[in-house]
Protein backbone atom coordinates (compact mmCIF):
# COMPACT_ATOMS: atom_id res chain seq x y z
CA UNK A 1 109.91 200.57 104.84
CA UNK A 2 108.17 198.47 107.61
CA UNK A 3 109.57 197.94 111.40
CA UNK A 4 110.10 194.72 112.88
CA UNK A 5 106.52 192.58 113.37
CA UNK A 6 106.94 193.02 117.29
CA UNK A 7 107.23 197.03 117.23
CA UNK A 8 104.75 197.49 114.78
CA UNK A 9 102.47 194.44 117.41
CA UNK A 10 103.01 197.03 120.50
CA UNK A 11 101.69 200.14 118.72
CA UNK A 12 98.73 198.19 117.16
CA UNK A 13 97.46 196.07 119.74
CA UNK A 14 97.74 199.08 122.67
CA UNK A 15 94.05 199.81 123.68
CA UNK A 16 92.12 197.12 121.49
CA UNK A 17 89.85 194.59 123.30
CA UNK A 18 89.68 192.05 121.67
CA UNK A 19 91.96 190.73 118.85
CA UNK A 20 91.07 187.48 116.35
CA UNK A 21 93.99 186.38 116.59
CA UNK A 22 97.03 188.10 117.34
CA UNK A 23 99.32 185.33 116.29
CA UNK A 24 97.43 185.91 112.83
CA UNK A 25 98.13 189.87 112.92
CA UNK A 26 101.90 189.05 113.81
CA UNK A 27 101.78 186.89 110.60
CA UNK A 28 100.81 189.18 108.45
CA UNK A 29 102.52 192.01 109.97
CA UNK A 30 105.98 189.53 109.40
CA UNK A 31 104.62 188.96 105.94
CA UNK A 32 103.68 192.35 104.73
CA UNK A 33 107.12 193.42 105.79
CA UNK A 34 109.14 190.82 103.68
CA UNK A 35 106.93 191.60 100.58
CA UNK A 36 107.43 195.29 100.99
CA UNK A 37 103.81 195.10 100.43
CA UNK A 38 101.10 197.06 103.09
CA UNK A 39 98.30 195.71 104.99
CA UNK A 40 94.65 196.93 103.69
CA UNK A 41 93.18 198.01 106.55
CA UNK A 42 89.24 198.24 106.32
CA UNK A 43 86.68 200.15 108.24
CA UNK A 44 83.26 200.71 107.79
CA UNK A 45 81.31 203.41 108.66
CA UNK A 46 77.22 203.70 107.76
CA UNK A 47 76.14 207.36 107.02
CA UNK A 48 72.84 207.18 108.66
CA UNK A 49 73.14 210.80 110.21
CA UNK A 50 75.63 213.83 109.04
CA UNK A 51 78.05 213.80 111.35
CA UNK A 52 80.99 211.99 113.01
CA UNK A 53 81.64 211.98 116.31
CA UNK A 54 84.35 211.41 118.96
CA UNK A 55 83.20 207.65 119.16
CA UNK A 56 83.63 207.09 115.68
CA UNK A 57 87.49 208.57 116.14
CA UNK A 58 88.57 205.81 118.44
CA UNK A 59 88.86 203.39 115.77
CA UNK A 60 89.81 206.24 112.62
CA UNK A 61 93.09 206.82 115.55
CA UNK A 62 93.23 202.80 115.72
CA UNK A 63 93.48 203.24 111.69
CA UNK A 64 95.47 205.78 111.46
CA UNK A 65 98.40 203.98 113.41
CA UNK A 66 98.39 201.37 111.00
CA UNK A 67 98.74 204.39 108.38
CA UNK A 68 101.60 205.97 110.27
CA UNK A 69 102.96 202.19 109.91
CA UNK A 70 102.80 202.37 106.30
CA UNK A 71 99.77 200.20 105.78
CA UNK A 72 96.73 201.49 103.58
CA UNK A 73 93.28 202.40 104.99
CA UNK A 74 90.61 201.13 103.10
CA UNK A 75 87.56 202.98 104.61
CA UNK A 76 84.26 202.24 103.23
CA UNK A 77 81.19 204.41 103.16
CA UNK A 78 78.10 201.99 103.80
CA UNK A 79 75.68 203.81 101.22
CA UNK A 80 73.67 200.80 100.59
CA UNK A 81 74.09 199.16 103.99
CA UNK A 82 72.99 201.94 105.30
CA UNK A 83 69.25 201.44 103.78
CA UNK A 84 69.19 198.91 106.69
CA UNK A 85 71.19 200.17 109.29
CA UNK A 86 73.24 198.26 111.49
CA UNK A 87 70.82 196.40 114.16
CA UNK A 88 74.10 195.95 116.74
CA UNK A 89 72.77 196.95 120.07
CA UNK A 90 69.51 198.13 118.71
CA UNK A 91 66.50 197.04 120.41
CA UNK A 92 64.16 197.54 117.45
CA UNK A 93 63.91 197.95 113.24
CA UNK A 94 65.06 200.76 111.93
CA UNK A 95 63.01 202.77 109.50
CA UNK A 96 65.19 202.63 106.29
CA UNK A 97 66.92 205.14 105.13
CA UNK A 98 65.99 207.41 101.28
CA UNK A 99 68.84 207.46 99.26
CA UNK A 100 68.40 211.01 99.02
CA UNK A 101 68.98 211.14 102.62
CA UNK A 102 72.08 208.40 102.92
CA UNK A 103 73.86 210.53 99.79
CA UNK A 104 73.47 213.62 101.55
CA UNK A 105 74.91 212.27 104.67
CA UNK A 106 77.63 210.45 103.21
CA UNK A 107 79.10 213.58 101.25
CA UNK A 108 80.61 214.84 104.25
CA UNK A 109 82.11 211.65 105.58
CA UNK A 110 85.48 212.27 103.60
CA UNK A 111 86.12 215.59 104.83
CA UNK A 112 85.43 214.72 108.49
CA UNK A 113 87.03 211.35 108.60
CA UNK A 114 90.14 213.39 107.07
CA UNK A 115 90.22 215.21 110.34
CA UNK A 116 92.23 211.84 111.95
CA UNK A 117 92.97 209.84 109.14
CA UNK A 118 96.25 210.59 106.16
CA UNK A 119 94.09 211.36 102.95
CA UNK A 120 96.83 210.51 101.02
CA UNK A 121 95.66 208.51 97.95
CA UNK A 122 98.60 205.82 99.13
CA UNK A 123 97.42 205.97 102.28
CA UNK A 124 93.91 205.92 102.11
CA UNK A 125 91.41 204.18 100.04
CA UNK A 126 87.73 205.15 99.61
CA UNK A 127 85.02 202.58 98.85
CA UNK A 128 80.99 202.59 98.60
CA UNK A 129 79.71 199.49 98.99
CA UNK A 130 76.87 200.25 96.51
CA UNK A 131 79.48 199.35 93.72
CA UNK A 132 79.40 195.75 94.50
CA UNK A 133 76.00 195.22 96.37
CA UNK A 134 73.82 197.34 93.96
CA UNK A 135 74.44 195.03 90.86
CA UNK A 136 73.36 191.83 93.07
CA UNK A 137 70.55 190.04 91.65
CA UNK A 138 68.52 187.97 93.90
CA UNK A 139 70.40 184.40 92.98
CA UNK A 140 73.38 186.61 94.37
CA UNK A 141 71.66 187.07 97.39
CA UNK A 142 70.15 183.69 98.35
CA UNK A 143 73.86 182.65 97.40
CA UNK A 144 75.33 185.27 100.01
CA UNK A 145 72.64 184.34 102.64
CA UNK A 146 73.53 180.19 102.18
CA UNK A 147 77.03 181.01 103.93
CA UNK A 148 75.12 181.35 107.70
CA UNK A 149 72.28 179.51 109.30
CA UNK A 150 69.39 180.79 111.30
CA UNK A 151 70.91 179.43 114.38
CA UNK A 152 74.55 181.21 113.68
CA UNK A 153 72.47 184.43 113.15
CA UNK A 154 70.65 184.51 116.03
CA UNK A 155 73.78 183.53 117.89
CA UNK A 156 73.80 187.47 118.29
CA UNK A 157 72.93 188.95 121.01
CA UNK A 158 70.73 191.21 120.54
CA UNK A 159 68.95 189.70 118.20
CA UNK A 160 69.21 186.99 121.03
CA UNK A 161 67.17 189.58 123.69
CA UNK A 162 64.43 190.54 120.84
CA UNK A 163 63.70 187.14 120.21
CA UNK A 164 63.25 186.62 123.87
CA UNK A 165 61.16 189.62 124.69
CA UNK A 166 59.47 188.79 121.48
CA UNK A 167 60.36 191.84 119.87
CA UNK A 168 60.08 191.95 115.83
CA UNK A 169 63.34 191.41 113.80
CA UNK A 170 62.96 192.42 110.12
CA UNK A 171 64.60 189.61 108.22
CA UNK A 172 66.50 192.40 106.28
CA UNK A 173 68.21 192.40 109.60
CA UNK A 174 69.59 189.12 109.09
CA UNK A 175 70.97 190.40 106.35
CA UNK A 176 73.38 193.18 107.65
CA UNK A 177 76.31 190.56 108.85
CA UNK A 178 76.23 189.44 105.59
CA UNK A 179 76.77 192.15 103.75
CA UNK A 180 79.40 194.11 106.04
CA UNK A 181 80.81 190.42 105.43
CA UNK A 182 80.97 190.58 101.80
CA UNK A 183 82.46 194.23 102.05
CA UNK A 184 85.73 192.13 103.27
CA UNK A 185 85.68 189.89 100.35
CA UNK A 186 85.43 192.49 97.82
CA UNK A 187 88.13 194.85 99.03
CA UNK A 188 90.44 192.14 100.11
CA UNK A 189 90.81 193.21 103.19
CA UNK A 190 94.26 192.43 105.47
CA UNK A 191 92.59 193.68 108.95
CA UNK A 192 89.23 194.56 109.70
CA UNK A 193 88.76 197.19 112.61
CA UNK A 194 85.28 198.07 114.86
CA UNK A 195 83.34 198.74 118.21
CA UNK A 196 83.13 196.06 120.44
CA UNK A 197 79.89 195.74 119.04
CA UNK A 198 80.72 195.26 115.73
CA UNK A 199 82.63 191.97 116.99
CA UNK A 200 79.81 189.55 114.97
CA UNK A 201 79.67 191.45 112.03
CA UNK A 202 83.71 191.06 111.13
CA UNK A 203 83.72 187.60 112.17
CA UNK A 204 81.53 187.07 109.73
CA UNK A 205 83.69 188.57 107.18
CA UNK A 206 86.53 186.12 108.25
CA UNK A 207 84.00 183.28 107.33
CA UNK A 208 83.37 184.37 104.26
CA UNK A 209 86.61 185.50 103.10
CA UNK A 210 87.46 181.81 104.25
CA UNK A 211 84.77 180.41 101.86
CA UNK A 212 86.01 182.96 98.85
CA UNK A 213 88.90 180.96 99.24
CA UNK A 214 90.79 184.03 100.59
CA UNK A 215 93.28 184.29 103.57
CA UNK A 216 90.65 185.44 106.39
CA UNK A 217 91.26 189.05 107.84
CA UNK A 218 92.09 190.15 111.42
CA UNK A 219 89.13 191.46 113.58
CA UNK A 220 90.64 193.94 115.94
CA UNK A 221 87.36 195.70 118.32
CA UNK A 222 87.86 198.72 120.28
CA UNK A 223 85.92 200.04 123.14
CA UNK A 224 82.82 201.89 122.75
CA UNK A 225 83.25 205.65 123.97
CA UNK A 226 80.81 206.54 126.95
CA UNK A 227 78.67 209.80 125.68
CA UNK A 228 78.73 213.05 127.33
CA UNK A 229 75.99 211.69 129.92
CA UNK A 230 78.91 209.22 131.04
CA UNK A 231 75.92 206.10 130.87
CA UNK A 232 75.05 205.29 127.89
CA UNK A 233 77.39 205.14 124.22
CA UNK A 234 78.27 208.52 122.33
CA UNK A 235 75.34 208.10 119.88
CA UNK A 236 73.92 211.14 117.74
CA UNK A 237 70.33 209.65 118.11
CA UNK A 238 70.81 210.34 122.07
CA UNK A 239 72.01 213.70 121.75
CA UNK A 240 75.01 213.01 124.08
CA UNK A 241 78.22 213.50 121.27
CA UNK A 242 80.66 215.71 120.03
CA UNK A 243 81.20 216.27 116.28
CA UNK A 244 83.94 216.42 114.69
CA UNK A 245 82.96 219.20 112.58
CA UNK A 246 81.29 221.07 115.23
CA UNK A 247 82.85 224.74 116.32
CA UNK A 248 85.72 224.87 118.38
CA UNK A 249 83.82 226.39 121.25
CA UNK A 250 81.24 224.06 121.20
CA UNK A 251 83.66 221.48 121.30
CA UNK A 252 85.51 222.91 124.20
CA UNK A 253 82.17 223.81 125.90
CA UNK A 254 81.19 219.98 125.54
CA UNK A 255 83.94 218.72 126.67
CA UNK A 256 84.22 220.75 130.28
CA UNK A 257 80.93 219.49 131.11
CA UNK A 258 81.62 215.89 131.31
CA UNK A 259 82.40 214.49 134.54
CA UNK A 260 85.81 213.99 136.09
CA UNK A 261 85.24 209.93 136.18
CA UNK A 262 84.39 209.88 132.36
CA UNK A 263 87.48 212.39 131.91
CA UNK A 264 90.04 210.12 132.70
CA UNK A 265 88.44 206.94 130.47
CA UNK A 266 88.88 209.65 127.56
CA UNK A 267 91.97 210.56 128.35
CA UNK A 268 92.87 207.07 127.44
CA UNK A 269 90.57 206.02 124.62
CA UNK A 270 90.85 209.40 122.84
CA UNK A 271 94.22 210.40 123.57
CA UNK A 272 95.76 206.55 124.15
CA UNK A 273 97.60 207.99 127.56
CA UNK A 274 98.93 205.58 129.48
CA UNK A 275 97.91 204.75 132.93
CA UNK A 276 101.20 206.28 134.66
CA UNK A 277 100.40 209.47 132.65
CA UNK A 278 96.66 209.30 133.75
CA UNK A 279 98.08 209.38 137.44
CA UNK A 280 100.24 212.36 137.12
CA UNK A 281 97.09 214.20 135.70
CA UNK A 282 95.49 212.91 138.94
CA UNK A 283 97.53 214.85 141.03
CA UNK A 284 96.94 217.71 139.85
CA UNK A 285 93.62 219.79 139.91
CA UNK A 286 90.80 218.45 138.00
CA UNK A 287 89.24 221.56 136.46
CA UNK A 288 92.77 221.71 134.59
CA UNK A 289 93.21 218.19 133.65
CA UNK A 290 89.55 218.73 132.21
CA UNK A 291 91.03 222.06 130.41
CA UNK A 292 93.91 220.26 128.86
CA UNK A 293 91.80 217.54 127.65
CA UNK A 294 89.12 219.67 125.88
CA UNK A 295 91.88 221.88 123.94
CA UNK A 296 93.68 219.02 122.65
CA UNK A 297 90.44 217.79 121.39
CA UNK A 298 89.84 220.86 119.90
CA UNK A 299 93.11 221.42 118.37
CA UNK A 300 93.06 217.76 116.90
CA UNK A 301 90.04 218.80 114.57
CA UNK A 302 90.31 222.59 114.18
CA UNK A 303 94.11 223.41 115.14
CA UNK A 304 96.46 225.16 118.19
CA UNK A 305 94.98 228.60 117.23
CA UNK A 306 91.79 227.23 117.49
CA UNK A 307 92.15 225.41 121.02
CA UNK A 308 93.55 228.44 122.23
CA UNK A 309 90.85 230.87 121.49
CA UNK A 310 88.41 228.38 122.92
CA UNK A 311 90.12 227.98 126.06
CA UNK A 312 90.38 231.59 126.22
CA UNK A 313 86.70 231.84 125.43
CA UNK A 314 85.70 229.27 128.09
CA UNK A 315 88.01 231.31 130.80
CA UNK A 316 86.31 234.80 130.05
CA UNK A 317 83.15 233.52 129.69
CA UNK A 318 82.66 230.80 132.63
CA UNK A 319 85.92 231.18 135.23
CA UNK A 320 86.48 234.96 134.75
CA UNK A 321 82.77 235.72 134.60
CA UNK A 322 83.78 238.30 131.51
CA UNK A 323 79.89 237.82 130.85
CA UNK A 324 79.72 241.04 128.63
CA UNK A 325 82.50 240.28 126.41
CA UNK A 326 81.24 236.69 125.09
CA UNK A 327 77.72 236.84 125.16
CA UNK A 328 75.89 237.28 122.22
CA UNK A 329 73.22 239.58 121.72
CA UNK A 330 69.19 238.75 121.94
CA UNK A 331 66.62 240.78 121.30
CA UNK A 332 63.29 240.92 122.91
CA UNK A 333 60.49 243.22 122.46
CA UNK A 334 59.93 245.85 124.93
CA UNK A 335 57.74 245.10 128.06
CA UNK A 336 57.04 242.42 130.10
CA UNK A 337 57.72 238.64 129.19
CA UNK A 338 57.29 235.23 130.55
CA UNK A 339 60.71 234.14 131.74
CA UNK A 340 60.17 230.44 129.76
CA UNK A 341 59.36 232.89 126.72
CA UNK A 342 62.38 234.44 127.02
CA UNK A 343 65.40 231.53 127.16
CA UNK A 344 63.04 229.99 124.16
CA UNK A 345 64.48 233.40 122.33
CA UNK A 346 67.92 232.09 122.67
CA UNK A 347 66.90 228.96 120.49
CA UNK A 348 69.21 227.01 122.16
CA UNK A 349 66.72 224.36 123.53
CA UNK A 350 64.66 221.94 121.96
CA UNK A 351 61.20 222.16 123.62
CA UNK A 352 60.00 224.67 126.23
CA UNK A 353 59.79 220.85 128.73
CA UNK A 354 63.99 221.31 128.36
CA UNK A 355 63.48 224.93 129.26
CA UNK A 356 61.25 224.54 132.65
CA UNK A 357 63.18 221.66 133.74
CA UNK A 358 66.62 223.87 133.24
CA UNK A 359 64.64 226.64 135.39
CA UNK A 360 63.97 224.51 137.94
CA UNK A 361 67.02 223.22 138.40
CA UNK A 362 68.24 226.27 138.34
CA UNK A 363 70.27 227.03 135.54
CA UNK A 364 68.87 230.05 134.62
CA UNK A 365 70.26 233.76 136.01
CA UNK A 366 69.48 237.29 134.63
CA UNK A 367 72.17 239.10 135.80
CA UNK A 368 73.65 236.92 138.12
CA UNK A 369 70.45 235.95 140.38
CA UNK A 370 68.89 233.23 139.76
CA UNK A 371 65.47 232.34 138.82
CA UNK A 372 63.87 229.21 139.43
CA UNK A 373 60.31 229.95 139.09
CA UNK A 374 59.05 229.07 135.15
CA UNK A 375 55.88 230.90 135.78
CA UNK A 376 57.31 234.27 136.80
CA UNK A 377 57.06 237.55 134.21
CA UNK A 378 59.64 239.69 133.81
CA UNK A 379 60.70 243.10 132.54
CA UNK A 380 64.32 242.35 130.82
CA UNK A 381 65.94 245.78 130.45
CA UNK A 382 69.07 246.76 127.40
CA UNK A 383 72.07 245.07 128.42
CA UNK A 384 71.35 242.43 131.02
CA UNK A 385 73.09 239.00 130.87
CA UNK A 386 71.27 236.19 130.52
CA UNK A 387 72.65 232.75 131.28
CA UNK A 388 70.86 229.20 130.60
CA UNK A 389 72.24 225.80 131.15
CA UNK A 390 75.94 225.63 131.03
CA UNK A 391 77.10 227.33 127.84
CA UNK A 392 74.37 229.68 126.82
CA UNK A 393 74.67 233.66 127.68
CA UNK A 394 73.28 236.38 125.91
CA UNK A 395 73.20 239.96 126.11
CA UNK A 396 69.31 241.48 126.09
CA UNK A 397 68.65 244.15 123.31
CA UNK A 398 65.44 245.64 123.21
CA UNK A 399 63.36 246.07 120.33
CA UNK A 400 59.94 247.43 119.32
């Protein structure tokens, strides 16, 4: 049923930073194999927004190579963690979350986390955590919150900067480790996998599995996926992600518009190429490394058919300037109109601030010239092309 330990060791431990321990992992991995028995495998995820993104997928592929090894995913949706929300890396409180809010969010987690990981009810096991943490009374929590000092908790560290630059940390805060950490107990879990900055949080769980009187779990971290910006991490608060769920052209679209430099670290963290496969991509011409990248991502979530047709798309509508076939249409009333007025039509930008800067940078072109002035009027006639930023085009229909 199982391989030997040391295959299954060279699958699991390729692109993981950091690993608590591996001699432990190797253990189990040797153990689970002589009981015929899998590992549990637990992940985490908070839904504090609607959608999953390509960060989130670097671990789900992480867990889904332990599925493909025959051990079970436990993946648990934080619904009452998520009240909180995790403070790693976060340089202030978070307003909590409604209920109303965290259950909407968390009804589509299933569906999209299904779009990497074997759904397979002996393959994969879903968990909230409000089963167990709900029903605590408060004796259950000053119990919980005797396993760690002050001191240990603000070993973190970024709770370690806000206490520095006397910034306010909600004691519900302290909290969070503690919880994620109990998560572990509960579930039993084998492995526990996360973002580098989720590296406190499972420890914790390893101390408190330990004081259950359980064996403690492996933490294996991954690295954090740069955003489309190529600075700071894929986040959905900064706007610089790609859903899962999102369309495949949008995906596609996303996806060409990252730099070369950031193309190659996905490459490897979404697609786990190795570096001698990296190079041969090297010597070849960027624009189609860049191609080859964004269909696969789009044909992991949506299918071949579906990364074809965007690549397609992307050809007629950006490298074979086939402007008239792709865009789609936008009416505008007769007459003459301010040319900020006019992209706002498109509703493809979130302020008209977005809009001027775009102008003046000039990404904006109404039939191929370009206009760079946000002040200037204009009289848009039937059928002219308009083009905004990097993946907006419309067709001008008059109306009125």
């Amino acid at each position: 049923m199982f391989r030997p330990a040391d295959e299954q060791l060279k699958i699991l431990c390729a692109g993981a930073v950091q690993i608590e321990t591996v001699d432990e992992l190797r253990k189990k991995l040797e153990e689970s194999r002589a009981a015929h028995r899998p590992l549990r495998v637990k992940l985490g995820m908070d839904p504090t927004a609607p959608d999953i993104h390509l960060g989130h997928t670097v671990v789900l592929r992480k867990m889904r190579e332990f599925q493909d090894l025959g051990h079970k995913a436990v993946l648990i949706i934080g619904d009452y963690t998520a009240m909180i929300g995790d403070p790693s890396g976060k340089t202030r409180t978070r307003p909590m979350l409604a209920p109303e809010a965290i259950k909407r969010n968390a009804e589509t987690y299933f569906q999209q986390a299904g779009k990497v990981l074997d759904t397979a009810p002996d393959k994969l096991e879903i968990r909230y955590n409000s089963e167990w943490l709900a029903g605590m009374s408060f004796a259950d929590v000053l119990r919980l919150a005797s396993h760690m000092t002050a001191a240990q908790i603000l070993q973190r560290r970024d709770f370690k900067e806000r206490l520095q630059n006397d910034v306010d940390i909600a004691l519900s805060e302290f909290l969070y480790p503690l919880m994620q950490g109990w998560d572990s107990v509960v579930v039993r879990a084998d492995v526990e996998l996360g973002g580098t900055d989720q590296l406190f949080n499972n420890l914790v769980g390893r101390e408190l599995q330990r004081d259950e009187k359980q064996e403690s779990q492996v933490v294996m971290v991954m690295p954090i996926l740069p955003g489309l910006d190529g600075v700071q991490k894929m986040s959905k608060s900064l706007g610089n992600y790609i859903g899962v769920s999102e369309p495949p052209n949008e995906v596609f679209g996303k996806a060409m518009s990252i730099s070369d430099e950031l193309m190659w670290g996905w490459y490897e963290m979404l697609l786990g190429k190795t570096q001698a496969e990296i190079a041969a991509l090297k010597a070849g011409h960027p624009m189609e490394a860049k191609k080859t990248l964004a269909a696969a991502l789009v044909e992991r979530f949506h299918g071949a058919e579906a990364a074809q047709a965007a690549r397609d798309h992307f050809d007629n509508q950006f490298s074979k300037k086939k402007l008239d076939e792709v865009a789609e249409p936008l009416a505008v009333p007769a007459g003459k109109i301010g040319l900020i007025e006019l992209v706002e039509k498109t509703g493809a930008f979130k302020s008209r601030g977005d809009i001027r800067r775009i102008i003046q940078e000039g990404g904006v072109q109404l039939d191929g010239q370009k206009l760079t002035d946000p002040k200037v009027v204009i009289e848009p006639r039937a059928g002219q092309i308009l083009r905004a930023g990097k993946r907006v085009v419309r067709k001008i229909e008059l109306a009125g």
